[in-house]
Protein backbone atom coordinates (compact mmCIF):
# COMPACT_ATOMS: atom_id res chain seq x y z
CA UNK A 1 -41.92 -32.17 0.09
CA UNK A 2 -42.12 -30.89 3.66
CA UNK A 3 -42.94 -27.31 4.32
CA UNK A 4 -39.04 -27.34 6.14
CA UNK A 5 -37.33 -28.77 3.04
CA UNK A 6 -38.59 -25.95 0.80
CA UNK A 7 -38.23 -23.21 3.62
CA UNK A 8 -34.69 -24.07 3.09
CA UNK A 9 -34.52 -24.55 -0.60
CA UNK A 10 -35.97 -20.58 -0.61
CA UNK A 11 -33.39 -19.61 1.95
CA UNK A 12 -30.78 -21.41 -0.68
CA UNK A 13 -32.09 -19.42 -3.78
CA UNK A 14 -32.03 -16.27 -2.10
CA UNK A 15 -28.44 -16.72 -0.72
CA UNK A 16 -27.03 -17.58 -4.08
CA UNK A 17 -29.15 -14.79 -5.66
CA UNK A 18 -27.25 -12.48 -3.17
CA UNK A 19 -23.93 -13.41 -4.64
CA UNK A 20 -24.98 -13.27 -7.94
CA UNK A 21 -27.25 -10.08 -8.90
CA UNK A 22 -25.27 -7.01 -8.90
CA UNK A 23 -26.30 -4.45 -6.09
CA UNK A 24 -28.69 -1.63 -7.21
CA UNK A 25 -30.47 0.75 -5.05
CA UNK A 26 -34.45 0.43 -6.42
CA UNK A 27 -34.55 4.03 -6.57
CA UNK A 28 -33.81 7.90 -6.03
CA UNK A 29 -32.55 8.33 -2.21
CA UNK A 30 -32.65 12.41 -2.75
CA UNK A 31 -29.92 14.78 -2.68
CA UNK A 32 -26.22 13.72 -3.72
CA UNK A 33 -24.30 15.52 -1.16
CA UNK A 34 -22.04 18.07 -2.62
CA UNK A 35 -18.21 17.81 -2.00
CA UNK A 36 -15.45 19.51 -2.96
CA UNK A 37 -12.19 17.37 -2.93
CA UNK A 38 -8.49 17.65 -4.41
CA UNK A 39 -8.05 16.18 -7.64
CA UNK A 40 -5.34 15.04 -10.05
CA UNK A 41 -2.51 18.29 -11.08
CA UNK A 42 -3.94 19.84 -8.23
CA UNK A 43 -7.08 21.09 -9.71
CA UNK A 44 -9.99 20.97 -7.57
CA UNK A 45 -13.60 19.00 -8.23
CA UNK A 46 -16.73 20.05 -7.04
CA UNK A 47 -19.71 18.24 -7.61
CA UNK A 48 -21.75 21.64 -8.29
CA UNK A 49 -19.16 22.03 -11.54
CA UNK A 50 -21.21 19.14 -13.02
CA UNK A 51 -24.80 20.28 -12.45
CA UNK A 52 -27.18 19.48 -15.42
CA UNK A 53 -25.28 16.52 -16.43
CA UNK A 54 -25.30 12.98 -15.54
CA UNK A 55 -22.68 12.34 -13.23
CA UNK A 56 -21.26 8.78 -12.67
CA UNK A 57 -19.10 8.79 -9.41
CA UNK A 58 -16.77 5.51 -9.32
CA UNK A 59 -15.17 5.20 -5.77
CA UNK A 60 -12.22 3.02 -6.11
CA UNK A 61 -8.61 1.96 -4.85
CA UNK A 62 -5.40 0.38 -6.30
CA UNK A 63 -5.56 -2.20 -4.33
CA UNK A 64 -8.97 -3.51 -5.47
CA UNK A 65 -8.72 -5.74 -8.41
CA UNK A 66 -12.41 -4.83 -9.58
CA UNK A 67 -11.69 -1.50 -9.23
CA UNK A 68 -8.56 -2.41 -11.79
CA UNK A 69 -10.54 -4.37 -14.13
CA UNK A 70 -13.32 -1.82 -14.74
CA UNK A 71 -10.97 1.25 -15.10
CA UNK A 72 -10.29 0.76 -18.98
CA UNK A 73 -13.86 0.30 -19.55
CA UNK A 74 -14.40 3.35 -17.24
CA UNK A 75 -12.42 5.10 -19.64
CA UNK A 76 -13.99 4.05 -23.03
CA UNK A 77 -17.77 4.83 -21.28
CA UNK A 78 -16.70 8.81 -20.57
CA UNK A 79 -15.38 9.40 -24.05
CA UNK A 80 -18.37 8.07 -25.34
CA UNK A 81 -20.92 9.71 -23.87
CA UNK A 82 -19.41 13.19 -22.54
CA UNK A 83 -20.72 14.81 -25.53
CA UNK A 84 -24.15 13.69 -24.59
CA UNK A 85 -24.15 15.48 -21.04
CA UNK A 86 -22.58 13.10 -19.27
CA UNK A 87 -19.11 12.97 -16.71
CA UNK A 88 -17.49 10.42 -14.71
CA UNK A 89 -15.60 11.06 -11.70
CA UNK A 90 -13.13 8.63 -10.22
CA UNK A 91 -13.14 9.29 -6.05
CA UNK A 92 -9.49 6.91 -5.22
CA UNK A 93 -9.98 6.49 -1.21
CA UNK A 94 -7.08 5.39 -0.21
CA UNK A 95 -4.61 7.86 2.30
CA UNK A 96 -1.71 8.98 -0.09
CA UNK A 97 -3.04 10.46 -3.53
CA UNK A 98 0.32 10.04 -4.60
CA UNK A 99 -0.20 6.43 -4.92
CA UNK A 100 -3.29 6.20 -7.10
CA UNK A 101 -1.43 9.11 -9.21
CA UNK A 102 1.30 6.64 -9.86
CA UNK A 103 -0.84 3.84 -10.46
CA UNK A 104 -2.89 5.78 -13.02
CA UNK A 105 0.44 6.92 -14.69
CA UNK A 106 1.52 3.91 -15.73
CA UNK A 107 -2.14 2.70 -17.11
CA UNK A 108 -1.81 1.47 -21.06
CA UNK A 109 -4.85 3.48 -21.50
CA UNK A 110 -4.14 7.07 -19.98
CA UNK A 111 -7.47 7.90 -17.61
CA UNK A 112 -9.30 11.22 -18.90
CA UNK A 113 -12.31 11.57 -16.68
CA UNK A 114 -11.59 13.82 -13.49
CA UNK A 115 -10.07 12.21 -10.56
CA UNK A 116 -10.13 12.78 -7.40
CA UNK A 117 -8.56 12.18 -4.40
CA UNK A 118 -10.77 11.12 -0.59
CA UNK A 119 -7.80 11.07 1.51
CA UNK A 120 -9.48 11.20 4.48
CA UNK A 121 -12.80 9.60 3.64
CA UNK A 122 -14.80 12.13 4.21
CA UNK A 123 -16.33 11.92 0.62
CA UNK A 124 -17.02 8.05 1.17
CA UNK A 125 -18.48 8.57 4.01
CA UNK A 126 -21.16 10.63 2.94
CA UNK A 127 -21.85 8.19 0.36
CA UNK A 128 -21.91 5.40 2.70
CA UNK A 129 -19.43 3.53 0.53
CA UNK A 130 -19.50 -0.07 1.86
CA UNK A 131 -17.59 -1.99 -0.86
CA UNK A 132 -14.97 -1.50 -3.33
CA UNK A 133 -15.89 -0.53 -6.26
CA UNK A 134 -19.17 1.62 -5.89
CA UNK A 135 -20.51 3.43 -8.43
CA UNK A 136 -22.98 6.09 -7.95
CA UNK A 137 -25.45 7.70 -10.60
CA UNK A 138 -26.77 11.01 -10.39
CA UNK A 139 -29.71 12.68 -12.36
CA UNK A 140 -29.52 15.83 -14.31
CA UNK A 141 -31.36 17.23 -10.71
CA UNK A 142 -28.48 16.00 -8.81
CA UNK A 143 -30.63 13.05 -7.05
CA UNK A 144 -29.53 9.82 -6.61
CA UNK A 145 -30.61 7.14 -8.73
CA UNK A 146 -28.58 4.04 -8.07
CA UNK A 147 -25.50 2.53 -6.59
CA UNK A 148 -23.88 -0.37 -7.68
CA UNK A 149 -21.31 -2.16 -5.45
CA UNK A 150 -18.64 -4.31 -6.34
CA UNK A 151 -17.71 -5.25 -10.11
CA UNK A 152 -17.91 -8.16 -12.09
CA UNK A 153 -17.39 -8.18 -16.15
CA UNK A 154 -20.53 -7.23 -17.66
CA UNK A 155 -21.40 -4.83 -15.01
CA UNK A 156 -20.77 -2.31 -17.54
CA UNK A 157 -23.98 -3.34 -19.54
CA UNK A 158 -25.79 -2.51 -16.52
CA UNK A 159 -23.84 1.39 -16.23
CA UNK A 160 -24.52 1.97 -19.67
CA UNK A 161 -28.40 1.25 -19.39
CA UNK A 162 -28.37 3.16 -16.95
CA UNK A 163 -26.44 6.27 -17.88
CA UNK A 164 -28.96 6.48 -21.32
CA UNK A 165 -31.63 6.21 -19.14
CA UNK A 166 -31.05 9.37 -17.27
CA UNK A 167 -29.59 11.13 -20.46
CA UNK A 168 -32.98 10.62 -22.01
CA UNK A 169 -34.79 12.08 -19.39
């Protein structure tokens, strides 16, 4: 085989390797930055509120189906595990929080975890959120440790190994 033909046969595996690992950051990128944003009834979140827990932020929209598929399961992984130290936080980034507010009214499964709401992107933006969904995972410390980007069922294997991880530490 020529030294050409299996150039591109390595250029083909990575490719398709691209499409079909999830994203993870290798490791901690410092510092989550802090925000304070609107949230759901009014109430306000601050990231600070969570310090010395594990904090899962989800960044999402209505109009991602992803985002829509993984919000049940999103659900069922905060009840489980917020008596272990752990909180999820829903950031919806769309203009209007009065859409997402609708949307997540008429869920079957009624959404628990605090939501809140990055009209103006601010929030994203400091995140350098680059697809819908991402999901970031912060340390006890408040570092980063990983973002994941995009969803795909079975992801959730992959946020759960990761959220005992960090609750162990």
């Amino acid at each position: 085989m020529s030294a050409r033909a299996v150039k591109g046969i390595v250029k083909g595996v990575a490719l398709a390797a691209a499409f079909v690992l999830p994203v993870f950051a290798a490791s901690s990128s410092g510092p989550a930055p802090a925000f304070q944003l609107s949230g759901r009834g009014g109430k306000t979140i601050d990231l600070s509120q969570f310090k010395g827990q594990v904090v899962m932020i989800n960044f999402w929209a209505t109009w991602c189906g992803p985002c829509r598929q993984e919000m049940p399961l999103l659900e069922d992984i905060y009840k489980k595990y917020k008596p272990m130290g752990f909180t999820l936080v829903g950031v919806n980034v769309e203009p209007k929080s009065g859409d997402p507010e609708g949307w997540l009214s008429k869920l079957p499964k009624q959404v628990t975890f605090p939501v809140a709401f990055d009209v103006d992107s601010k929030v994203s933006k400091l995140y350098k959120v680059a697809g819908m969904p991402t999901t970031v995972f912060i340390d006890r410390k408040g570092n980063v440790r990983e973002v994941h980007i995009s969803y795909k069922a079975g992801d959730e294997n992959l946020y759960l190994s990761q959220i005992r991880s960090l609750l162990k530490e």
